[in-house]
Each structure stands twice: as C-alpha cells, then as structure tokens.
N, C-alpha and C. Protein backbone atom coordinates (compact mmCIF):
# COMPACT_ATOMS: atom_id res chain seq x y z
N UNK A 1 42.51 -3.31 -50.76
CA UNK A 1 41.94 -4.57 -50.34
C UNK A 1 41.51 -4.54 -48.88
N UNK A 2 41.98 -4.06 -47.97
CA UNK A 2 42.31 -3.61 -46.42
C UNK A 2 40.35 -3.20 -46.50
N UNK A 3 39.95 -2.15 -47.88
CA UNK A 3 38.87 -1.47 -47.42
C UNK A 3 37.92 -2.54 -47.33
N UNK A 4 37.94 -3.58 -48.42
CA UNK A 4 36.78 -4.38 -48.42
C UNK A 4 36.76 -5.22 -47.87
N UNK A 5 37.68 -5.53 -46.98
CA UNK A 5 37.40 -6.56 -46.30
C UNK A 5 36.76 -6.04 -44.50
N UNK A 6 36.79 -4.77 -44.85
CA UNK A 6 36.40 -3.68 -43.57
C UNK A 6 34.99 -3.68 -43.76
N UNK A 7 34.53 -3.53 -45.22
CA UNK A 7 32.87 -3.44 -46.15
C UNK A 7 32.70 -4.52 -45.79
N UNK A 8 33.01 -5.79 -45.40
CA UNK A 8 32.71 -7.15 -45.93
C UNK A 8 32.27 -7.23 -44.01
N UNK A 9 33.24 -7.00 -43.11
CA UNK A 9 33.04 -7.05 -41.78
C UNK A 9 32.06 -6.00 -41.40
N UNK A 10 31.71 -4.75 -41.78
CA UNK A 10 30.27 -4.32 -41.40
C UNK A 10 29.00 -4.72 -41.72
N UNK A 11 29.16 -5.11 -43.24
CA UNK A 11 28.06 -5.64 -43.71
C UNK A 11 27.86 -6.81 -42.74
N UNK A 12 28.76 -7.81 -41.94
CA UNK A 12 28.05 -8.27 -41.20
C UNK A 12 27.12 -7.88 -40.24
N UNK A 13 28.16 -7.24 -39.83
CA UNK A 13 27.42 -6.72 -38.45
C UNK A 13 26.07 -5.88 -38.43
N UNK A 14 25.98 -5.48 -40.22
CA UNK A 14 24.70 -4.70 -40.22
C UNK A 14 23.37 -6.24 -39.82
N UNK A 15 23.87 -7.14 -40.76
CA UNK A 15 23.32 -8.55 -40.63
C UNK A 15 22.77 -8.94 -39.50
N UNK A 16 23.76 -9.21 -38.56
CA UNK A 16 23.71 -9.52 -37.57
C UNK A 16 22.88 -8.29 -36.30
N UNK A 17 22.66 -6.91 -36.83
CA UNK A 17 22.20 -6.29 -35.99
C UNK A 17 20.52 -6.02 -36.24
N UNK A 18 20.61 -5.97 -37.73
CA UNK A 18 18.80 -6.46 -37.60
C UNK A 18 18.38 -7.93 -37.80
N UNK A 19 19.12 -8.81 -37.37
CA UNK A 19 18.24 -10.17 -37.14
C UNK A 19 18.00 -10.09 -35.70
N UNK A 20 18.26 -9.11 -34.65
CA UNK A 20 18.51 -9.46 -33.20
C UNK A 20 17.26 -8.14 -33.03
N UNK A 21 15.96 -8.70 -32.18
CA UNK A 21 14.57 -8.07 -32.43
C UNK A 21 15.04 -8.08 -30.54
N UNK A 22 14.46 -6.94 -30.41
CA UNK A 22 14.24 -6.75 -28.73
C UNK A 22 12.68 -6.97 -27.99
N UNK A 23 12.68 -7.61 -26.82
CA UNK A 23 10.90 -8.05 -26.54
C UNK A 23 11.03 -7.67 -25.07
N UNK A 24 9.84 -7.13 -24.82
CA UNK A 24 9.33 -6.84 -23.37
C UNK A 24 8.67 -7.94 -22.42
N UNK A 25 9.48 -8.05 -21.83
CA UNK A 25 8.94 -9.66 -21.38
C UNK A 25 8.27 -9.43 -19.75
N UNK A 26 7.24 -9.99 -19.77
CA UNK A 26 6.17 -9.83 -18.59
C UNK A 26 5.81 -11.12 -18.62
N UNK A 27 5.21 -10.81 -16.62
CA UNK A 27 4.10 -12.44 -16.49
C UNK A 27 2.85 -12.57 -16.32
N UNK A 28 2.04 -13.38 -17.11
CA UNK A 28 0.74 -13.54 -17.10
C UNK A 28 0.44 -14.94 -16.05
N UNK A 29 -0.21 -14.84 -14.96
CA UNK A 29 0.05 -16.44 -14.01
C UNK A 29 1.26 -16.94 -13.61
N UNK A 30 1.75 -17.99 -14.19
CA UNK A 30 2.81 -18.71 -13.54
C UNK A 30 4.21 -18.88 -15.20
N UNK A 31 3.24 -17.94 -16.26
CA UNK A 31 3.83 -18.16 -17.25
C UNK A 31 3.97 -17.10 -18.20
N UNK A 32 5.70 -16.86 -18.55
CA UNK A 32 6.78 -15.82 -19.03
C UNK A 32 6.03 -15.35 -20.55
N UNK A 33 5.99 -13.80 -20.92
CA UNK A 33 5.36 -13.64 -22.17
C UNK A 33 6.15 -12.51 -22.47
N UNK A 34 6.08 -12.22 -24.07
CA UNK A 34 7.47 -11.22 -24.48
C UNK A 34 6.59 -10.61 -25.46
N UNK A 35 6.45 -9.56 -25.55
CA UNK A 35 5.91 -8.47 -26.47
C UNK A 35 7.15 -7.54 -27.73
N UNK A 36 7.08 -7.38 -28.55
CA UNK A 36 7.96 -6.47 -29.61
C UNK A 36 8.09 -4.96 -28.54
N UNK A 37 9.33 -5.03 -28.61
CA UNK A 37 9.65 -3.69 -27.52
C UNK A 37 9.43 -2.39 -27.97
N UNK A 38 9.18 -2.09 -29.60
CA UNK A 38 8.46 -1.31 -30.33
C UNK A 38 7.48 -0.85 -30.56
N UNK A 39 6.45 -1.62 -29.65
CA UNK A 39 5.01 -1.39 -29.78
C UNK A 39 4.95 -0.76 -28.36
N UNK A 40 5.80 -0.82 -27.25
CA UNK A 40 5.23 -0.12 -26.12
C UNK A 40 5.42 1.31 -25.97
N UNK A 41 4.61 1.78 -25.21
CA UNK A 41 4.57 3.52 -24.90
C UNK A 41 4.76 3.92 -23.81
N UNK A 42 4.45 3.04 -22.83
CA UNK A 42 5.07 3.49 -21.61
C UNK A 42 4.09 2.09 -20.36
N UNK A 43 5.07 2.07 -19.55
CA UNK A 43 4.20 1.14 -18.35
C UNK A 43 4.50 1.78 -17.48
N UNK A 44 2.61 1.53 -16.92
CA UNK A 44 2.22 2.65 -15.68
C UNK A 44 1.45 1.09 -14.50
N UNK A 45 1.33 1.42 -13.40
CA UNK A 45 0.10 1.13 -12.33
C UNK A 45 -1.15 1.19 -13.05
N UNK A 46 -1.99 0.33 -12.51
CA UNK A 46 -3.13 -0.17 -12.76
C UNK A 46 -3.69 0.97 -12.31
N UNK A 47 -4.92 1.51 -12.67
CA UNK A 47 -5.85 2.89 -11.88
C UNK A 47 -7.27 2.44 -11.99
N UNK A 48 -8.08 2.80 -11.97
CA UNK A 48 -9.65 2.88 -12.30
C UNK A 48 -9.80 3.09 -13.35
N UNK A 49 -10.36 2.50 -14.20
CA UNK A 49 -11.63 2.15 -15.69
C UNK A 49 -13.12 2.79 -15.46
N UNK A 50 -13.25 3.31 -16.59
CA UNK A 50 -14.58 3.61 -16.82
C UNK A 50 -15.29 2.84 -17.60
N UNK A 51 -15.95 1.64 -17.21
CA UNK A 51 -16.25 0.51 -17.64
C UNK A 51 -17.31 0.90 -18.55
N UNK A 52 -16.75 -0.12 -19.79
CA UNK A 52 -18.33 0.10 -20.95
C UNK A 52 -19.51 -1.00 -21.00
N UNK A 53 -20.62 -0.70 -21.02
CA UNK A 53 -21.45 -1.21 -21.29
C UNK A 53 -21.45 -2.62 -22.29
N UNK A 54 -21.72 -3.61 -21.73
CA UNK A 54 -21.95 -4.88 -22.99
C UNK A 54 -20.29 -5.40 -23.58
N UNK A 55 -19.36 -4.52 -22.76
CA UNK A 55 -17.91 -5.14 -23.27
C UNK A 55 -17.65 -6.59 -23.05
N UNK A 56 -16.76 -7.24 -23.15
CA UNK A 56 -16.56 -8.59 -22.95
C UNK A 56 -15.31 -8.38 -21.33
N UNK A 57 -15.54 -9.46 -20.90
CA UNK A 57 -15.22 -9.45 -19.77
C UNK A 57 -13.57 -8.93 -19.71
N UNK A 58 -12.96 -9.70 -20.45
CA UNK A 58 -11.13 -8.65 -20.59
C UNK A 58 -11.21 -7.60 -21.56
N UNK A 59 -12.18 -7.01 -21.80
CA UNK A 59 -12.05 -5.14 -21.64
C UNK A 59 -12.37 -5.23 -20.72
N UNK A 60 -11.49 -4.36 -19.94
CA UNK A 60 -12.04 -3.57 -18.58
C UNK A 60 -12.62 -2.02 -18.40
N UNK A 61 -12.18 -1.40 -19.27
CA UNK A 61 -13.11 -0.31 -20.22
C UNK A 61 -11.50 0.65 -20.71
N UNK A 62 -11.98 1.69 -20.24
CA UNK A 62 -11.16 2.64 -21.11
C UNK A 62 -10.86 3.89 -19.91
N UNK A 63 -9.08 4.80 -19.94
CA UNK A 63 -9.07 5.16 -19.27
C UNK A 63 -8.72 6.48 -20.33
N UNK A 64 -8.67 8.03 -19.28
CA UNK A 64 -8.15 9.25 -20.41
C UNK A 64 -6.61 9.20 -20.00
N UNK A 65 -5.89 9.09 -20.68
CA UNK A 65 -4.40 9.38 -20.45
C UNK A 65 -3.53 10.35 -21.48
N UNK A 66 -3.68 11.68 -20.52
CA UNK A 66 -3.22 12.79 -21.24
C UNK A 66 -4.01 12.79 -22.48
N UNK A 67 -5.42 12.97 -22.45
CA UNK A 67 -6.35 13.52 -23.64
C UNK A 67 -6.98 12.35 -24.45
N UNK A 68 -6.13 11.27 -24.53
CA UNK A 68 -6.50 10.22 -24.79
C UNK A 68 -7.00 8.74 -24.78
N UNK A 69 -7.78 8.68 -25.24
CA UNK A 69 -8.92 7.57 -24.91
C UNK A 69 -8.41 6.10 -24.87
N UNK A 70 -7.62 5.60 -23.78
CA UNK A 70 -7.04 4.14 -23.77
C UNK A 70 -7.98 2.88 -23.50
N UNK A 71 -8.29 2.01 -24.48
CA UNK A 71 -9.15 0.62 -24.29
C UNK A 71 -7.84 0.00 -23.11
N UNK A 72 -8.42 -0.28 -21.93
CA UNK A 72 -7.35 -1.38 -21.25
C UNK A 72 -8.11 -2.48 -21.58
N UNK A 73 -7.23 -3.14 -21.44
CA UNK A 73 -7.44 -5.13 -22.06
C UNK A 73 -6.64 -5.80 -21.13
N UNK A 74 -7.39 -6.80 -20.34
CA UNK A 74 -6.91 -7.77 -19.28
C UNK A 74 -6.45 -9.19 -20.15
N UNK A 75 -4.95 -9.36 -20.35
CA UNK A 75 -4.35 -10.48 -20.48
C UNK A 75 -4.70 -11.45 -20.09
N UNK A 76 -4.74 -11.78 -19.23
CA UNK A 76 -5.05 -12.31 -17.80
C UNK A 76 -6.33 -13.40 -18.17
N UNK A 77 -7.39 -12.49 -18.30
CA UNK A 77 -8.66 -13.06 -18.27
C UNK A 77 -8.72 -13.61 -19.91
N UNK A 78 -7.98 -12.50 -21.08
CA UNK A 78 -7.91 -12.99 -22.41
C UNK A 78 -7.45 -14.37 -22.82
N UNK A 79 -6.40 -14.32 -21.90
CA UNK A 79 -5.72 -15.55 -22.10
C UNK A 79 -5.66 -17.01 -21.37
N UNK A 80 -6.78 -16.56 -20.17
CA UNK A 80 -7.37 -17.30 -19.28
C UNK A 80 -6.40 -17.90 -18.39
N UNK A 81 -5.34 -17.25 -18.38
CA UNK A 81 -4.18 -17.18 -17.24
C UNK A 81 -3.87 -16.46 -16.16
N UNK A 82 -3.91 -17.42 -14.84
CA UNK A 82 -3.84 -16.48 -13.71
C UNK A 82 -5.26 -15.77 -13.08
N UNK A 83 -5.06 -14.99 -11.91
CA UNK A 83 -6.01 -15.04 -11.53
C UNK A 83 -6.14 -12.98 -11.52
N UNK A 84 -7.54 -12.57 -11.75
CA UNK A 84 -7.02 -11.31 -12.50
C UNK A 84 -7.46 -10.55 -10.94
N UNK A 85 -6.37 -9.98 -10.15
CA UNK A 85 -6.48 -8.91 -9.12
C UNK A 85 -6.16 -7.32 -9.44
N UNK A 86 -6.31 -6.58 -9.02
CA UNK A 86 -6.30 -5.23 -9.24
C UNK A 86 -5.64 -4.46 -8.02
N UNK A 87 -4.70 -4.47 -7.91
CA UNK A 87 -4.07 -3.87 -6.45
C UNK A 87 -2.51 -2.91 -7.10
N UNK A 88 -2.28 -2.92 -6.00
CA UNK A 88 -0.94 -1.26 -6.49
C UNK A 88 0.13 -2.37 -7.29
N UNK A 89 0.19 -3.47 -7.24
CA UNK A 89 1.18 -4.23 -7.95
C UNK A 89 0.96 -4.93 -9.48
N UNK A 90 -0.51 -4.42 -9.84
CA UNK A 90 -1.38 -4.64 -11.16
C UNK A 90 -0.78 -3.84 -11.93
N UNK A 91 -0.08 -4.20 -12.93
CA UNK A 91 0.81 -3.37 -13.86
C UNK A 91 -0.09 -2.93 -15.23
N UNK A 92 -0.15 -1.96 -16.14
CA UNK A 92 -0.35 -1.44 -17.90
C UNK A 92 0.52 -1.47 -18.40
N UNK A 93 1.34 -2.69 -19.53
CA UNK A 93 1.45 -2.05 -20.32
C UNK A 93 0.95 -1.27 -21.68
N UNK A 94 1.07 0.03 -22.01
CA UNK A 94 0.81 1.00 -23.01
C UNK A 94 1.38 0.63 -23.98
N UNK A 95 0.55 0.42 -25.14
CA UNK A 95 1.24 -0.28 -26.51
C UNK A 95 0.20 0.68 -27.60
N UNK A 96 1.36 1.10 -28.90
CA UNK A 96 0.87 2.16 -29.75
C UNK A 96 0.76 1.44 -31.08
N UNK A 97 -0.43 0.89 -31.25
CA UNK A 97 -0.42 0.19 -32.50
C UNK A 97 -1.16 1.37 -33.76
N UNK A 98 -0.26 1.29 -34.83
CA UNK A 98 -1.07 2.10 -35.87
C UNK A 98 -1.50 3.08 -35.58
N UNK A 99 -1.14 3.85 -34.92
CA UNK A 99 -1.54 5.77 -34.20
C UNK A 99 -2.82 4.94 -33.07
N UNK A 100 -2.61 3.77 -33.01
CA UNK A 100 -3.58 3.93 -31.52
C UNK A 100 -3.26 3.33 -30.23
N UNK A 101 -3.35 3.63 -29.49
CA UNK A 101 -2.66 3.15 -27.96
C UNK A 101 -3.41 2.49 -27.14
N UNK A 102 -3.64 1.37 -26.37
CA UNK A 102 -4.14 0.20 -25.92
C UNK A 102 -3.06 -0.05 -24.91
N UNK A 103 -4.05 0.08 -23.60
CA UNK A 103 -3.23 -1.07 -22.39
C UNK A 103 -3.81 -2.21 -22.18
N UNK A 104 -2.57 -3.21 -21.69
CA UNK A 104 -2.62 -4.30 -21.38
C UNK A 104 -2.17 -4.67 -20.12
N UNK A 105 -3.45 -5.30 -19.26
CA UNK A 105 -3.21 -5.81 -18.34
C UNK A 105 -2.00 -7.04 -17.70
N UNK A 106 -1.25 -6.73 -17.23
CA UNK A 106 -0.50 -8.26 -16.96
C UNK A 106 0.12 -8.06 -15.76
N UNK A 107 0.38 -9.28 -15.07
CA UNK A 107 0.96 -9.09 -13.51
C UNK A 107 2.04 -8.54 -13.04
N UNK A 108 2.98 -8.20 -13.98
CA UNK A 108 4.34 -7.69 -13.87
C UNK A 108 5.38 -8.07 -14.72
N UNK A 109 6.35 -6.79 -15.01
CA UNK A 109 6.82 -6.60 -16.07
C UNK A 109 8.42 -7.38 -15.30
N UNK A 110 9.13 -8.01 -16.58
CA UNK A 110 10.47 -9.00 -15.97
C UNK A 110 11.76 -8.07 -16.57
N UNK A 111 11.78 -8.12 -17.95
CA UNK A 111 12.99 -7.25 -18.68
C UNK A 111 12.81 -7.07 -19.63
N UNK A 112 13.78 -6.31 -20.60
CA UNK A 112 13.70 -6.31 -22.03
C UNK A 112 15.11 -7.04 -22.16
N UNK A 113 14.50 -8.03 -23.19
CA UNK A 113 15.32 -9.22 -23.99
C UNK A 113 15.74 -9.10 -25.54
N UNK A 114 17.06 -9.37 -25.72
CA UNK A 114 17.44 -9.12 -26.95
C UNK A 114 17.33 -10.90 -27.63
N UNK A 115 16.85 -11.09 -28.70
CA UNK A 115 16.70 -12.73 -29.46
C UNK A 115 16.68 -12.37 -30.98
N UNK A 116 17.95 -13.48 -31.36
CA UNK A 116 18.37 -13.65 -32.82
C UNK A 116 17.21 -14.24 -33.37
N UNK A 117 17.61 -14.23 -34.38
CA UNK A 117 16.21 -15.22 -35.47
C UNK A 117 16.61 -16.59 -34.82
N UNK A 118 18.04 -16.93 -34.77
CA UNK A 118 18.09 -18.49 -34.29
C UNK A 118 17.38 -18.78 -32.48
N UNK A 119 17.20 -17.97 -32.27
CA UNK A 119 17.03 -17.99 -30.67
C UNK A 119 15.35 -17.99 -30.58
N UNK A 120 14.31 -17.23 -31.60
CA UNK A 120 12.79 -18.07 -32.01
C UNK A 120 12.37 -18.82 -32.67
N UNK A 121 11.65 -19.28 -32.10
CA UNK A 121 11.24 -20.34 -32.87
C UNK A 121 9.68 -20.37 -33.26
N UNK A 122 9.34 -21.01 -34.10
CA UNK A 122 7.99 -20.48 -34.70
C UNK A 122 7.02 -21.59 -33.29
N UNK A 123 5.54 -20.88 -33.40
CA UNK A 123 4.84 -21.87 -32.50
C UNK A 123 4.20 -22.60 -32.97
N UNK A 124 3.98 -23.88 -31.78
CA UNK A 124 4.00 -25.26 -32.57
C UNK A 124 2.16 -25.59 -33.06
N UNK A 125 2.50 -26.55 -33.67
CA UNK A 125 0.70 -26.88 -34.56
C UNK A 125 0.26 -27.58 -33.34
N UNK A 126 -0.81 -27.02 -32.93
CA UNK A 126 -1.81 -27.61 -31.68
C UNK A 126 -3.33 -28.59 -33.04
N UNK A 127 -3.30 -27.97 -34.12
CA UNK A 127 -4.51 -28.37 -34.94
C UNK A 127 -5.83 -27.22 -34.48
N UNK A 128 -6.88 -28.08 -35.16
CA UNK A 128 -7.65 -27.03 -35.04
C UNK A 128 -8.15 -27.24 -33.37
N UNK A 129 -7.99 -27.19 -32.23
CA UNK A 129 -8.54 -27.21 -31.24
C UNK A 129 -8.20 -25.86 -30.12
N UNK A 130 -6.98 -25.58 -30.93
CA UNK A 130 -5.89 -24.46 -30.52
C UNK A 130 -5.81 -22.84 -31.52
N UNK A 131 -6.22 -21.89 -30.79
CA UNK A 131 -5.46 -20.69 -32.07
C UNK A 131 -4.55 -20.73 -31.66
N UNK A 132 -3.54 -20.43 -32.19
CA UNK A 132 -2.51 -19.79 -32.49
C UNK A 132 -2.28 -18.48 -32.90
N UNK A 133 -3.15 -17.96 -33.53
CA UNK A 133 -2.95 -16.73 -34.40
C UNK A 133 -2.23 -15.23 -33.53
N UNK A 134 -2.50 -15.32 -32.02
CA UNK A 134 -1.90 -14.68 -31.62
C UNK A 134 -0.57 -14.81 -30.81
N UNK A 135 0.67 -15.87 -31.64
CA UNK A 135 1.50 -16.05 -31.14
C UNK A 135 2.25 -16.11 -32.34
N UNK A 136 4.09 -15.34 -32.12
CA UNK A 136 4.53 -15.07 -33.19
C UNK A 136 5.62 -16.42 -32.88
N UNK A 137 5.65 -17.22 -31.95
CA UNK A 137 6.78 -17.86 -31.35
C UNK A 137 7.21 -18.08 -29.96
N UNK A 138 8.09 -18.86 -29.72
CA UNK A 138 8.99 -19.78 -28.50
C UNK A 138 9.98 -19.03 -28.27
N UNK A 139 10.43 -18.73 -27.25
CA UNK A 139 12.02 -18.61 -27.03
C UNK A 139 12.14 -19.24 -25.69
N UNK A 140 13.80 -19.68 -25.86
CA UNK A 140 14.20 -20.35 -24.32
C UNK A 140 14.71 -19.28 -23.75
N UNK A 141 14.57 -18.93 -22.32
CA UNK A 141 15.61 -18.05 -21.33
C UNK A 141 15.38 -18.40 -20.46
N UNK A 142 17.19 -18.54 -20.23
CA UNK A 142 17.56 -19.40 -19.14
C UNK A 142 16.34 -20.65 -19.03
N UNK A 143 16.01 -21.44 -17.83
CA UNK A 143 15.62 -22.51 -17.70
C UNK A 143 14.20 -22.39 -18.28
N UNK A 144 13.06 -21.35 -18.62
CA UNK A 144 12.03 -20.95 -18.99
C UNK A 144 11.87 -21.17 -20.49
N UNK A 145 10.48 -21.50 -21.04
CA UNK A 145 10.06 -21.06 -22.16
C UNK A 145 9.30 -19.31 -22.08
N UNK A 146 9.38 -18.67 -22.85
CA UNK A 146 9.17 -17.83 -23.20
C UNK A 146 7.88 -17.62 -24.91
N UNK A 147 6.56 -16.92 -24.32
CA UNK A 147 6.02 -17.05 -25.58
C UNK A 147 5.50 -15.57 -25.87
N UNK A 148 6.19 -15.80 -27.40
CA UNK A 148 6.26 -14.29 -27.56
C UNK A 148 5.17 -13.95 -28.43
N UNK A 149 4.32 -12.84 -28.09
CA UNK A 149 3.08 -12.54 -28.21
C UNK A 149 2.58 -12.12 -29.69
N UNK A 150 2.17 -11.98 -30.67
CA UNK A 150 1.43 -11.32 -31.43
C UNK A 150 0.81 -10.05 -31.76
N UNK A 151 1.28 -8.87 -30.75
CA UNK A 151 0.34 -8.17 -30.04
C UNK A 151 -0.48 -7.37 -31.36
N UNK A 152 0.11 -6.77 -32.56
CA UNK A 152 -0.84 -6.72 -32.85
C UNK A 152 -1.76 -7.34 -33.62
N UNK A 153 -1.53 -8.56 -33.91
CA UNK A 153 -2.97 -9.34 -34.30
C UNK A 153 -3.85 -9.89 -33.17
N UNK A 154 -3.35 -9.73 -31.92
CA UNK A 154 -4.33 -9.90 -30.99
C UNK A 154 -5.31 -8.34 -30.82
N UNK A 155 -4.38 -6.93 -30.85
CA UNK A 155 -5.56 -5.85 -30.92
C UNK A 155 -6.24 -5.60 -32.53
N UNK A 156 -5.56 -5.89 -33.00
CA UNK A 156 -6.48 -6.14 -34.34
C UNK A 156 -7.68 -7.40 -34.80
N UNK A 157 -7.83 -8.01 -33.56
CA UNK A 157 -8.70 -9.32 -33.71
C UNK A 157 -10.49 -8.72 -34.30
N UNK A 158 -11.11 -9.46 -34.55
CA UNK A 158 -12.52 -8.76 -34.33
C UNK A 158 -12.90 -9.46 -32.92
N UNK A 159 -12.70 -10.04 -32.07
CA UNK A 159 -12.96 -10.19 -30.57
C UNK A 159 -12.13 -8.99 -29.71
N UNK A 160 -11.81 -8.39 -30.14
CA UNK A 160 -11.24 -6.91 -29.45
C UNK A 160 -11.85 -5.48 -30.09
N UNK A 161 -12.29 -5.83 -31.53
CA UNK A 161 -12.59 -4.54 -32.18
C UNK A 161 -11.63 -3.21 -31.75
N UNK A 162 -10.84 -3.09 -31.76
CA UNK A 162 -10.19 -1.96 -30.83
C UNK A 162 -9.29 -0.93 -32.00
N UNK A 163 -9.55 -1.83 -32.96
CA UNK A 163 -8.21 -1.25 -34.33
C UNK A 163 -9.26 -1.33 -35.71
N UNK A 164 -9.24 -0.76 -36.87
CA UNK A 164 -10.17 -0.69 -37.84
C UNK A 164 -9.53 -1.63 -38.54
N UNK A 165 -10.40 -3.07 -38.87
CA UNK A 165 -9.46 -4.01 -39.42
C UNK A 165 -9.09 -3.40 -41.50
N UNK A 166 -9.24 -2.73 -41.53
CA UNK A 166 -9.12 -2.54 -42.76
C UNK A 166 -7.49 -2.08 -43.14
N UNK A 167 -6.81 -1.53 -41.77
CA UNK A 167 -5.16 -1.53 -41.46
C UNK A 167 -4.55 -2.04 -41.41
N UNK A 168 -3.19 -1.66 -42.64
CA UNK A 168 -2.58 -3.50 -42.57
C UNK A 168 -1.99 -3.81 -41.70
N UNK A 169 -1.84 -5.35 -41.51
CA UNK A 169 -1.65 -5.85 -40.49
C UNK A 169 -0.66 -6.63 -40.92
N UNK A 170 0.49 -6.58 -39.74
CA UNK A 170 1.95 -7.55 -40.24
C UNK A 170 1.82 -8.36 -39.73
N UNK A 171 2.06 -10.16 -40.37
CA UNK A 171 1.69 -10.85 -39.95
C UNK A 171 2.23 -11.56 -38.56
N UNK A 172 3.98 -10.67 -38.18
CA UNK A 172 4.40 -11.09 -37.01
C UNK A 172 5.52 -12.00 -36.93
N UNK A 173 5.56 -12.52 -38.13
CA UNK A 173 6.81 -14.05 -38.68
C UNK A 173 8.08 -13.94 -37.48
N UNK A 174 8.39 -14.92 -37.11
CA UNK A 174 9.58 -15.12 -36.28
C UNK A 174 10.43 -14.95 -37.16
C-alpha cells in the first residue's frame, strides 16, 4: 500500500510539473511581454541589417548568423510600442520556429518566469476593433501585468510571411 500511495504522490507532481510552462519575459516601451522559453535560441546585441527592398517597416531586413539567413523583426514598431532606437543596449531575441530562426527586436530582456495554468489567463475580448490573435494571455507579476506573446502565430502571420503557412501551427491556448 506504502507503494501506491508513493505512485499516487508522483503522479502528482508529474501533474503539477507540466502545467508550470516557462516564458522569457522582455520590454517593449513602458510595457512587460513574455515569450515560450522554448522557442528561443539565443539573445545577442542588436548589429547591422541588410535591409530588403519593399519590406514593411518592422522587418528590418535580415542578418547571416553562422551561415544562416535571420529575418530580424522590430517588436517595437510591430506592436507600435515604444520608440524604436538602435544603440549597444538594442537587444535580439533569436527564436527557432519550425527549423527556422527569426530575431526579434525588443528593448531588453527582464527574466525567465515559471506560470501555472492558474497563474494565465486567457486575453480579454476587445471585439472586432482589436486582434488578438497574437496573444496567448495575461499574467500578474508582482505589481505588473504581463502579456504573453503568441510568437509563433505572430511569425507565421501572412503580414510577416517569414514561415510557409502551410506548417502547422499550434494555436498557443493558455
């Protein structure tokens, strides 16, 4: 009896250890944003772009990093938050969606955060005046809201083209 009640106390804890999702939390302006800590590849300094032709204004173009061809994407200007500067304190993060890797512009990186399912919350109905589509949810920390990003249905958008939409795409659910 001793064993199953030993089975009965891990099985929690297995429970309890994948409801608790880890997020990379950075700031865009004056306001806290959290990315799936699984999608990043590494955060580097901002460098020089080789800007493309006819892109939309948050591509900033594309850089080679170690052989490979990175679209950077300005948060910033995407999300129409903040004011977008480029100096040694302009942070990338590197995010590997579906074998492809994409940086993202944002002002600086805060921590990585651990949040239960009870600790997100889904984001709220603005109606049609508002997308939403690239937000998976709310979280509180400490005195802050926290909004945790979508990331890849934002690089899978067709206003990014950056991913072949024909790849499935998870929808992100809190």
């Amino acid at each position: 009896m001793n064993t199953n009640k030993q089975d009965a106390g891990n099985d929690e804890a297995k429970v309890t250890r994948t409801d608790v999702q880890e997020y990379l939390t950075f700031s865009l302006g004056d306001e806290q944003y959290a990315l799936d800590i699984m999608s990043v590849k590494e955060i580097r300094g901002y460098e020089a772009v080789t800007r493309i032709a006819n892109a939309p204004d948050f591509i900033k173009g594309v850089i080679n990093l170690r052989g490979d061809i990175v679209p950077i994407v300005d948060l910033r200007i995407k999300f129409q938050v903040g004011e977008a500067r480029y100096d040694e304190f302009t942070i990338v993060i590197v995010i590997q969606i579906h074998e492809r890797m994409v940086g993202i512009v944002v002002d600086g990186v805060s921590d990585v955060i651990s949040l239960s399912r009870e600790e997100r919350r889904p984001p709220p109905e603005f109606g049609v005046g508002f997308d939403s589509r690239f937000l998976v949810g709310l979280a509180k920390l400490e005195d802050q809201m926290v909004i945790l990003v979508n990331i890849e249905a934002l690089v899978t958008s067709e206003e990014l083209c950056l991913l072949d939409r024909s790849e499935e795409i998870t929808d992100g659910t809190v």
